[in-house]
N, C-alpha and C. Protein backbone atom coordinates (compact mmCIF):
# COMPACT_ATOMS: atom_id res chain seq x y z
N UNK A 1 0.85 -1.18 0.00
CA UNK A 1 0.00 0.00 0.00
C UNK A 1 0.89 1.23 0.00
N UNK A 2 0.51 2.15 -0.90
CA UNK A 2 0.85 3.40 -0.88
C UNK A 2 0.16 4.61 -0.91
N UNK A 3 0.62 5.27 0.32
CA UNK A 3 0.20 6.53 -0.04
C UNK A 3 0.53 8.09 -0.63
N UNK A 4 -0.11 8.73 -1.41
CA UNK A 4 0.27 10.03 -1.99
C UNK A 4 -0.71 11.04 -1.37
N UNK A 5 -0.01 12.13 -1.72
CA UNK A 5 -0.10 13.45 -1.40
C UNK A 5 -0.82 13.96 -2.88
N UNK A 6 -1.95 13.95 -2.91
CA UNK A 6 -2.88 14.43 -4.04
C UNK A 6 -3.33 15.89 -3.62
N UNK A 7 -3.84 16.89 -4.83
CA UNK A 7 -4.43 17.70 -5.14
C UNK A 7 -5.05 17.49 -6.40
N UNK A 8 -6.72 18.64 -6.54
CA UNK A 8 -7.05 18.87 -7.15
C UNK A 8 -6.93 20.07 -8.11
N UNK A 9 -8.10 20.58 -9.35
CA UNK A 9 -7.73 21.51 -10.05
C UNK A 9 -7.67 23.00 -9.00
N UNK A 10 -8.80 23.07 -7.96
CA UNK A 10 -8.84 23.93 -6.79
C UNK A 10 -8.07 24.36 -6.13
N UNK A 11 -6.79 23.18 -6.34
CA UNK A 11 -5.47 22.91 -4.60
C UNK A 11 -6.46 22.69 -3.43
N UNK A 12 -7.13 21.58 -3.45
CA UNK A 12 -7.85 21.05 -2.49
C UNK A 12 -6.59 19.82 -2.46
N UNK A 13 -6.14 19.80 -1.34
CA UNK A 13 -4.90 19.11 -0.55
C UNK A 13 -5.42 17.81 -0.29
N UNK A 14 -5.32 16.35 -0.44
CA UNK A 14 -5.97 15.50 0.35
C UNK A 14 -5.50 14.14 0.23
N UNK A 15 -5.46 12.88 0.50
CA UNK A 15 -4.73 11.83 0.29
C UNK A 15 -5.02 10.88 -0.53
N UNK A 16 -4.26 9.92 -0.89
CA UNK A 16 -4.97 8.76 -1.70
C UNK A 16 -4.11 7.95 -1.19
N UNK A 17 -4.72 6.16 -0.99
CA UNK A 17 -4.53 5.29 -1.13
C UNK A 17 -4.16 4.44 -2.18
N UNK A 18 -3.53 3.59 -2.64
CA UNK A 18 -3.31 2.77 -4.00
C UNK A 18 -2.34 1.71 -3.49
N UNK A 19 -2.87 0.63 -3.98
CA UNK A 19 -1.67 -0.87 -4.33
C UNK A 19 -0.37 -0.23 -4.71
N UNK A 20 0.01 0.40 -5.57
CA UNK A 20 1.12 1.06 -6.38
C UNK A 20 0.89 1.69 -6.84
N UNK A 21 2.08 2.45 -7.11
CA UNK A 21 1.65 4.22 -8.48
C UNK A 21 1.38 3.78 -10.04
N UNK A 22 1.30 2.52 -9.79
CA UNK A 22 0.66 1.88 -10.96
C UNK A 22 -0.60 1.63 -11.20
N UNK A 23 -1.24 1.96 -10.06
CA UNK A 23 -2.53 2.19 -9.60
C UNK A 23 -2.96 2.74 -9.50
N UNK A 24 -2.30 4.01 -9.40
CA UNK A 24 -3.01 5.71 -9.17
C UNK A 24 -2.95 6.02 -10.51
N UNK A 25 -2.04 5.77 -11.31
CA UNK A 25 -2.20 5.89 -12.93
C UNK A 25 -3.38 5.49 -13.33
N UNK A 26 -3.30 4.27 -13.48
CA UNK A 26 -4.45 3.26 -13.66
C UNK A 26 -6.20 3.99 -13.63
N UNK A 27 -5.99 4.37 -12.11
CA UNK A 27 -7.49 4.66 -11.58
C UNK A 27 -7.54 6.40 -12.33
N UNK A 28 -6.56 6.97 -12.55
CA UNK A 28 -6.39 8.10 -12.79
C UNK A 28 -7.46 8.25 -14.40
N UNK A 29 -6.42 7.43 -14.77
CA UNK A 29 -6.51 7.21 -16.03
C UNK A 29 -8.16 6.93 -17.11
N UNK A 30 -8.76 6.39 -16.17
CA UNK A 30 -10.29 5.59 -16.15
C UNK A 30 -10.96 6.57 -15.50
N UNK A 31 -10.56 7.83 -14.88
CA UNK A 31 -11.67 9.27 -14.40
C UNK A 31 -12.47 8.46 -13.32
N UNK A 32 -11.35 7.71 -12.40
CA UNK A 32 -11.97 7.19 -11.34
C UNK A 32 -11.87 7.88 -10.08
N UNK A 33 -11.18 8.09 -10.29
CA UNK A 33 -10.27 9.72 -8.76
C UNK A 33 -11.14 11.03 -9.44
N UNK A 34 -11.67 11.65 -7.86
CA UNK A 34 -11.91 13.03 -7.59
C UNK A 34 -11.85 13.40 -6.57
N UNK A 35 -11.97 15.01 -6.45
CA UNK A 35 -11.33 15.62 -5.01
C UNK A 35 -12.48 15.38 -4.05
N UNK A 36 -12.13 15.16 -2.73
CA UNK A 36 -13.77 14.65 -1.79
C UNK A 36 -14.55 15.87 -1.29
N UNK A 37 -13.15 17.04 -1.88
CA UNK A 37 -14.40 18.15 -0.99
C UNK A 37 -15.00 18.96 -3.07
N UNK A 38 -14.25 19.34 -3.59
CA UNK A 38 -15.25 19.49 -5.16
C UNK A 38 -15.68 18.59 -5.88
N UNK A 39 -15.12 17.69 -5.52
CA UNK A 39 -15.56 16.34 -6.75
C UNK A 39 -14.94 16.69 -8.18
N UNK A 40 -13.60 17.35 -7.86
CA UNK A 40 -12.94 17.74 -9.60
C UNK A 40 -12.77 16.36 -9.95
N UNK A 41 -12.30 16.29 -10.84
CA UNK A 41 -11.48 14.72 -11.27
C UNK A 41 -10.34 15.09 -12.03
N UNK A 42 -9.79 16.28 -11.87
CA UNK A 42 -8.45 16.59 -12.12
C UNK A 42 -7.34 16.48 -11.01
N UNK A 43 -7.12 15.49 -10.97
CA UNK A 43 -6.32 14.83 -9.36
C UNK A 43 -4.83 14.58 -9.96
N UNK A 44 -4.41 15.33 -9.04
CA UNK A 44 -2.68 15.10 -9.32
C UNK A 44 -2.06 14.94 -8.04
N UNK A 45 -1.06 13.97 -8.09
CA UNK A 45 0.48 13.69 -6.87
C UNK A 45 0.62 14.96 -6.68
N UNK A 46 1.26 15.15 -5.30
CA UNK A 46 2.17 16.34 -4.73
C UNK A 46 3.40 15.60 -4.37
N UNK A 47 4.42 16.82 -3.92
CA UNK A 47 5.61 15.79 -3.97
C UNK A 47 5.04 16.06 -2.31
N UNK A 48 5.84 14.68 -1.95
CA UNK A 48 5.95 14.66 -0.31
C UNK A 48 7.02 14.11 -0.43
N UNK A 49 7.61 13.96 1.09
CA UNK A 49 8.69 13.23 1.70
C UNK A 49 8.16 11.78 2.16
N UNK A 50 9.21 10.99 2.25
CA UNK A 50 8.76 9.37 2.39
C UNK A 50 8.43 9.19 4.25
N UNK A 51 7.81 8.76 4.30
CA UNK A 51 7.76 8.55 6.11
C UNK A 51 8.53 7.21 6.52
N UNK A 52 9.41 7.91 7.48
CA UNK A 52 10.97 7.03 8.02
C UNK A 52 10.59 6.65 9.68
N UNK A 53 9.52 5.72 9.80
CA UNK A 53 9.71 5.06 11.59
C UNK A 53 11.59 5.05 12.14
N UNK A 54 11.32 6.42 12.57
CA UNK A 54 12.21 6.12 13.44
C UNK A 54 12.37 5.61 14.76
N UNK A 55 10.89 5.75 15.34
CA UNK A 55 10.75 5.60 16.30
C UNK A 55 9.98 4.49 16.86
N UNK A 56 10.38 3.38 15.90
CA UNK A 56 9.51 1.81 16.47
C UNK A 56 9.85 1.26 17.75
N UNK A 57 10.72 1.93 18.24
CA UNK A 57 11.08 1.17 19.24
C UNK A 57 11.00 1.83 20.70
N UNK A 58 10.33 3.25 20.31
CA UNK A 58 9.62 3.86 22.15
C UNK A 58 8.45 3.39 22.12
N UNK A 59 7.97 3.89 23.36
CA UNK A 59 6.69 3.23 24.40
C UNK A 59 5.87 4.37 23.35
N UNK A 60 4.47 4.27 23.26
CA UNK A 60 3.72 4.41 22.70
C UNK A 60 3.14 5.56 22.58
N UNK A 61 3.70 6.40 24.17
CA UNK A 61 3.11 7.80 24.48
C UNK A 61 4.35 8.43 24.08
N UNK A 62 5.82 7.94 23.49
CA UNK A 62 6.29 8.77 23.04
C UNK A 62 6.36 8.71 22.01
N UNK A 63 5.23 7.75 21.05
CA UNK A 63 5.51 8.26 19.24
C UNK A 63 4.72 9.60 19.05
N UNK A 64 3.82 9.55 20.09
CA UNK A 64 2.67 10.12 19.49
C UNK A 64 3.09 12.11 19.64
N UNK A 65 2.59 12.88 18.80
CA UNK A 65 3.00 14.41 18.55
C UNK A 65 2.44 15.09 19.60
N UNK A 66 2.78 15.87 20.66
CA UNK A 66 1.99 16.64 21.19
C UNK A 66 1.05 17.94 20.63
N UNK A 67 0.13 17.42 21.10
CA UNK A 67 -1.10 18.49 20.24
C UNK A 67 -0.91 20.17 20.59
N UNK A 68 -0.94 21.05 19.63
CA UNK A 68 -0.84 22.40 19.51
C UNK A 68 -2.26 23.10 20.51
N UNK A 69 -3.05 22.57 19.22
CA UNK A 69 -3.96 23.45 19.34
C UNK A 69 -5.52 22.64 19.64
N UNK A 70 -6.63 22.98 19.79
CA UNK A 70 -7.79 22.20 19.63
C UNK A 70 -8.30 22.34 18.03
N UNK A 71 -9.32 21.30 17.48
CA UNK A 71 -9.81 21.22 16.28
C UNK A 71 -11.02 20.68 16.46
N UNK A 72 -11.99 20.95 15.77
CA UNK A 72 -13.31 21.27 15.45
C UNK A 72 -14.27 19.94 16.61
N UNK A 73 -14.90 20.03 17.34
CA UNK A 73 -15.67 19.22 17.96
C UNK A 73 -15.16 19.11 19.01
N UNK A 74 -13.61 19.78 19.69
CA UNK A 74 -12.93 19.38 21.13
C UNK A 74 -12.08 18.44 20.25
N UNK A 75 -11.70 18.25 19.26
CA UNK A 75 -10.67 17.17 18.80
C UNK A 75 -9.03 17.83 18.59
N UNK A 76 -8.20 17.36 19.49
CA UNK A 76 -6.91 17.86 18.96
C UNK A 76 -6.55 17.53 17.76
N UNK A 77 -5.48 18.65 17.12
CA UNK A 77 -4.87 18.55 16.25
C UNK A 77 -3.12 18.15 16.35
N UNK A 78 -3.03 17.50 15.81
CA UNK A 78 -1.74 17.26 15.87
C UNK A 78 -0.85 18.53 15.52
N UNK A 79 0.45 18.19 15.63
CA UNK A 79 1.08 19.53 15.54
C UNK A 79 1.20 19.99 14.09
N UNK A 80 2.08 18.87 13.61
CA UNK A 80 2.09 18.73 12.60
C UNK A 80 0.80 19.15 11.50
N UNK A 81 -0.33 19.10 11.99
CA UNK A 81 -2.04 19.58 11.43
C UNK A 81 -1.64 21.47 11.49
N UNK A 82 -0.92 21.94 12.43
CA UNK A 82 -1.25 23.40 12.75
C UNK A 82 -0.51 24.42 11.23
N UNK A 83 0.15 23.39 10.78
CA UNK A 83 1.03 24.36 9.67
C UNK A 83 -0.09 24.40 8.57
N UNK A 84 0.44 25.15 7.65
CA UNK A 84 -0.80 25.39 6.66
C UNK A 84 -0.66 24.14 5.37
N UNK A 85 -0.85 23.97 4.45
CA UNK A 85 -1.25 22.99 3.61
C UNK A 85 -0.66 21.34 4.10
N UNK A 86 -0.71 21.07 5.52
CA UNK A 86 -0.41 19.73 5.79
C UNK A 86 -1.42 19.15 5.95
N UNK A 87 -1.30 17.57 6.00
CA UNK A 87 -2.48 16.86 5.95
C UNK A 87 -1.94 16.56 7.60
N UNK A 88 -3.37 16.13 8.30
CA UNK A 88 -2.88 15.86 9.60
C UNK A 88 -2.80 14.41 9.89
N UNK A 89 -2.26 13.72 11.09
CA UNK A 89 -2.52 12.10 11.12
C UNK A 89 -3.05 11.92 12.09
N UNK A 90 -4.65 11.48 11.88
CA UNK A 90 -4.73 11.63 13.13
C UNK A 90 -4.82 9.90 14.38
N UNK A 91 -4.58 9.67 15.28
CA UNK A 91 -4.61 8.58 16.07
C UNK A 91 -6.09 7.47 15.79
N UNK A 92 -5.70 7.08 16.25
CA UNK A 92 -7.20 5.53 16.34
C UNK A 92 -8.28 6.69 17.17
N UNK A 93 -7.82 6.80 18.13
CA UNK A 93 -8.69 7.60 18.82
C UNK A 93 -9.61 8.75 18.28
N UNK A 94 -8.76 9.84 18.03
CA UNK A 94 -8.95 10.62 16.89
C UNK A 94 -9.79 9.99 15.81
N UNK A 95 -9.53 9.28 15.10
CA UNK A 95 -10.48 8.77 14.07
C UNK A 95 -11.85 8.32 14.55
N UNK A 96 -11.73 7.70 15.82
CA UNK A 96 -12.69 7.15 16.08
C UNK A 96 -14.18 8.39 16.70
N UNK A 97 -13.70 9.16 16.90
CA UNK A 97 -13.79 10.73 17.72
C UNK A 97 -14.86 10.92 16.50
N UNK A 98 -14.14 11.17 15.35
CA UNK A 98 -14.62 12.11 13.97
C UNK A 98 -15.17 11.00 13.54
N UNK A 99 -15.44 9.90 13.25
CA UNK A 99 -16.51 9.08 12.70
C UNK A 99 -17.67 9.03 13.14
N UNK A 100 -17.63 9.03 14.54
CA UNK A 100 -19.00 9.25 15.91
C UNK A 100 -19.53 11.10 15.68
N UNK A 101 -18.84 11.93 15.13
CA UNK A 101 -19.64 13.00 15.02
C UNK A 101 -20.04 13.33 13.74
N UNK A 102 -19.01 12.41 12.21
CA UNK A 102 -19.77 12.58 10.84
C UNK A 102 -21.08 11.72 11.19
N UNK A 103 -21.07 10.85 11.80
CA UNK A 103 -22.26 9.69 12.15
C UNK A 103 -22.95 10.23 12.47
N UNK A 104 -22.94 11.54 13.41
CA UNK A 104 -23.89 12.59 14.18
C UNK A 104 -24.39 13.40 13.14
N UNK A 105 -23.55 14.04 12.75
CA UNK A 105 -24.02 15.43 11.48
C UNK A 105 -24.68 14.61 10.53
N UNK A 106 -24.77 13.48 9.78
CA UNK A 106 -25.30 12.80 8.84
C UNK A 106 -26.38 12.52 9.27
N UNK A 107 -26.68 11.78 10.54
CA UNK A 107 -27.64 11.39 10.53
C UNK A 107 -29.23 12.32 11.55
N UNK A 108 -28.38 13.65 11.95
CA UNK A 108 -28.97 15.06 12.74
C UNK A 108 -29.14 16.27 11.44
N UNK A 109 -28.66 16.32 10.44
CA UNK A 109 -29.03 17.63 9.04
C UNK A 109 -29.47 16.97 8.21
N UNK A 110 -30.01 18.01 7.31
CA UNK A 110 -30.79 17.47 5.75
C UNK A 110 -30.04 17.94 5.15
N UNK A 111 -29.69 16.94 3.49
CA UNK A 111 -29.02 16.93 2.75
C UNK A 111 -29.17 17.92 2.07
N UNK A 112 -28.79 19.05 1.56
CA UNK A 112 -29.16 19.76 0.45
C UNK A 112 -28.28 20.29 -0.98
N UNK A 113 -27.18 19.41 -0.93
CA UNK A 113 -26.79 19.59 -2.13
C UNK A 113 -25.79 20.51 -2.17
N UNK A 114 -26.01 20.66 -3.55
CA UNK A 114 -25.27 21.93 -4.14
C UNK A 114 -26.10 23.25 -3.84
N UNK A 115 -27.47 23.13 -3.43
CA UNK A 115 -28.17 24.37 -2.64
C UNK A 115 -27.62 25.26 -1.29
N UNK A 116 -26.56 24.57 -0.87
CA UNK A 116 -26.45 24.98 0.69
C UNK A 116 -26.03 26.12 0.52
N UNK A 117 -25.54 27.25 0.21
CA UNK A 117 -25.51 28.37 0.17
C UNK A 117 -26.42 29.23 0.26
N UNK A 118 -27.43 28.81 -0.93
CA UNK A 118 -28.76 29.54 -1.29
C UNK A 118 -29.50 28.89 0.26
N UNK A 119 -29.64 27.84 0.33
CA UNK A 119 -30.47 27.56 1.71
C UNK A 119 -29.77 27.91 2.73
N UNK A 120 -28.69 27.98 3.34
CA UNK A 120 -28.24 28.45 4.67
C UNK A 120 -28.77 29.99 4.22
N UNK A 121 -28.55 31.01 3.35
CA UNK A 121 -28.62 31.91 3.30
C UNK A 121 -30.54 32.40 3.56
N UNK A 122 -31.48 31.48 2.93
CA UNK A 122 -32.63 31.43 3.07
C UNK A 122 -33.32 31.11 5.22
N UNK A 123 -32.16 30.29 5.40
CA UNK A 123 -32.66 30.12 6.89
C UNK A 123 -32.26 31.32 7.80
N UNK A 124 -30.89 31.80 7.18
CA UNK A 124 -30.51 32.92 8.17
C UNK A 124 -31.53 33.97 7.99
N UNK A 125 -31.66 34.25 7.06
CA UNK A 125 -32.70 35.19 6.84
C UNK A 125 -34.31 35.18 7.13
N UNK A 126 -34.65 34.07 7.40
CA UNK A 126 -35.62 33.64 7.91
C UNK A 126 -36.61 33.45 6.92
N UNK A 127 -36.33 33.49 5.74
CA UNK A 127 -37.02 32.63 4.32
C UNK A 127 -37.48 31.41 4.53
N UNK A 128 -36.75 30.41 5.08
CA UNK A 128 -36.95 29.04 4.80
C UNK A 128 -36.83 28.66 6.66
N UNK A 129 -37.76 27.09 6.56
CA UNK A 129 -37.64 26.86 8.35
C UNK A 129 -36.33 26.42 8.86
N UNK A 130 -36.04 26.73 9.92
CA UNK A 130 -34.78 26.53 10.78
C UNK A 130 -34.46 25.17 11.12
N UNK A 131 -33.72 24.87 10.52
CA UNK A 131 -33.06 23.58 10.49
C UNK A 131 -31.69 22.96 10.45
N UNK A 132 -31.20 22.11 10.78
CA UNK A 132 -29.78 21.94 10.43
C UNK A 132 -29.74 21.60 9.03
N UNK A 133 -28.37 21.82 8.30
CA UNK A 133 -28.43 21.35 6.83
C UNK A 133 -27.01 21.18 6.83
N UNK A 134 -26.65 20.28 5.85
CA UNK A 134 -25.60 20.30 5.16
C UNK A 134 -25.24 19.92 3.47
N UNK A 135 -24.44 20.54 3.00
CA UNK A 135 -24.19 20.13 1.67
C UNK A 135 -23.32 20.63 0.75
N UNK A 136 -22.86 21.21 -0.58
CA UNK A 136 -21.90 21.26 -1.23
C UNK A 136 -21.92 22.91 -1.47
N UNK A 137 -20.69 23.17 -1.03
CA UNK A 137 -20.20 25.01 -1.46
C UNK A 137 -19.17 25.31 -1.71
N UNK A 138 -18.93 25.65 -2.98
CA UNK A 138 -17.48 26.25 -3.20
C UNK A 138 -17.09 27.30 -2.05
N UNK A 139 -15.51 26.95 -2.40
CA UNK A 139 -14.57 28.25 -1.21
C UNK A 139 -15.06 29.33 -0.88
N UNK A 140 -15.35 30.43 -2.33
CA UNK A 140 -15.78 31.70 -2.55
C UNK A 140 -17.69 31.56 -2.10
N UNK A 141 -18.21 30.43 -1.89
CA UNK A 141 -19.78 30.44 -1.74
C UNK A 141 -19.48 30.69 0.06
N UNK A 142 -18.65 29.41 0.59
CA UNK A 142 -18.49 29.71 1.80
C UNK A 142 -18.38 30.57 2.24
N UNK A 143 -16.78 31.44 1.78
CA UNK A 143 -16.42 32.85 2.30
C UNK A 143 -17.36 34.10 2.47
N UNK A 144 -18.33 33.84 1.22
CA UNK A 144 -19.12 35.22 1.00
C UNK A 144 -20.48 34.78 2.40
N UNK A 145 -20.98 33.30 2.77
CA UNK A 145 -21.57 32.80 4.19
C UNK A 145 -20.95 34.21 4.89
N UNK A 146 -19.75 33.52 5.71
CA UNK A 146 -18.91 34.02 6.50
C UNK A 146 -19.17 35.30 6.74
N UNK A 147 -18.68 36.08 5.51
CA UNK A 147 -18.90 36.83 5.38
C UNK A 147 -20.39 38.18 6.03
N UNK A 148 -21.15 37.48 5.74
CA UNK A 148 -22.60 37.53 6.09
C UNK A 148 -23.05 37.72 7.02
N UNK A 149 -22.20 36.93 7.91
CA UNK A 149 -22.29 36.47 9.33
C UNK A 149 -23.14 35.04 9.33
N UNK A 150 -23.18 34.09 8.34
CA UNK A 150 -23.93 32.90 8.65
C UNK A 150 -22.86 32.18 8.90
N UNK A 151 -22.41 31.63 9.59
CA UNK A 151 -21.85 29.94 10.13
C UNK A 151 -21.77 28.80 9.48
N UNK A 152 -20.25 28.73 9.05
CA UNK A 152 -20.44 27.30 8.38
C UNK A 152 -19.03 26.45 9.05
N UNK A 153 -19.12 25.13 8.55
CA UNK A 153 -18.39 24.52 9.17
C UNK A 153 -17.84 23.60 8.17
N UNK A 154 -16.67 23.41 7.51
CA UNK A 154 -16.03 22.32 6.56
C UNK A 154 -15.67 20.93 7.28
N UNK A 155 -17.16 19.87 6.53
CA UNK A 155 -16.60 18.91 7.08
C UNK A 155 -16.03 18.10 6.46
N UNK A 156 -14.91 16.78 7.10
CA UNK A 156 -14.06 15.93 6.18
C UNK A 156 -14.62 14.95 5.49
N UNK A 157 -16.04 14.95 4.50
CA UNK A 157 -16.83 14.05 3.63
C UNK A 157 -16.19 13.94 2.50
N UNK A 158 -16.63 12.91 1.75
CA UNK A 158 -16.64 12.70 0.35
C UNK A 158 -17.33 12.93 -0.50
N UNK A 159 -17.39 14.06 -1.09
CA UNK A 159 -18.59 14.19 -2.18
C UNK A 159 -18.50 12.95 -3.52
N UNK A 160 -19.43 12.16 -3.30
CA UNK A 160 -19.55 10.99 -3.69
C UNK A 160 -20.22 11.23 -5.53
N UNK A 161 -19.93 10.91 -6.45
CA UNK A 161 -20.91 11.44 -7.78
C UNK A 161 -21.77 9.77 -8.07
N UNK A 162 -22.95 9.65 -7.51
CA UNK A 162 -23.68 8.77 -7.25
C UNK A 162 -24.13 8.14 -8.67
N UNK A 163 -23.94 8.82 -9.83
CA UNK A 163 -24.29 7.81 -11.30
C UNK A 163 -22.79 7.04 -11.53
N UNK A 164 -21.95 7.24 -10.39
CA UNK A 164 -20.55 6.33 -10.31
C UNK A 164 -20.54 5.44 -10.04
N UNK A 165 -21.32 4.85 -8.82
CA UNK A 165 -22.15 3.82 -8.48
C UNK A 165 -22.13 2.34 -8.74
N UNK A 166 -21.62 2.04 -8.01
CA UNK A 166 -21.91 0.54 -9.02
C UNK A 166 -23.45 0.27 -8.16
């Protein structure tokens, strides 16, 4: 198994898995790869550095990074997470943390698509009924939210293109 350091046409930063880079070709190749937060399918390697265990052989509380800062839900971030275009790693724990609250947000908001802009913007305003929602917004849709003063929150999903499907 290997992993790369992918981006999209956006510079949406994010990882991939593959048997070999004979595989990321492969899947590349067949418009099987896209980015999880646009769904481009213009996916390219970044260069990274190779990861060197140096440290297989301390006790367990000293592989692990001491956390900087906090991240979204009470979840630390690793340190390594605090710099800007890094991907973070996060622990069993950690993972297990953020699966129990996508499990939450998925199954507590309504889906709305590529609408969520127009609808968060409809609830703040008091157009549409008050509800949780979630769904698909470009950078500049978000920012101009923000902007607004409406509240949003980027979560780590996959925008899935469902006629992909098997």
């Amino acid at each position: 198994m290997i992993v790369f350091n992918l981006s999209c046409a956006a510079d949406h930063r994010f990882e991939g898995w593959f048997a070999s880079a004979e595989e990321f070709d492969a899947q590349r190749g067949r418009g099987l790869l896209s980015c999880p937060l646009c769904g481009s399918p213009e996916v390219s390697k970044q260069l990274s550095a190779p990861h060197l265990n140096l440290h297989a052989h301390q006790p367990e509380e000293k592989k692990r990074a001491p956390a900087r800062k906090s991240g979204g839900a009470g979840l630390p971030v690793p340190a390594a997470a605090a710099e800007p275009q890094q991907m973070a790693v996060l622990s069993h724990q950690q993972q297990d943390a953020l699966r129990v609250l996508i499990a939450e947000v998925l199954s507590n908001t309504e889906d709305v698509g590529s609408r969520f802009a127009e609808e968060a913007r409809r609830i703040h305003y008091k157009e549409a009924e008050e509800r949780a929602i979630r769904g698909v917004a470009s950078r500049e849709e978000a920012e101009a939210l923000l902007e607004e003063g409406i509240e949003v929150a980027q979560l780590p999903l996959a925008v899935v293109d469902k006629s992909r499907l098997n």
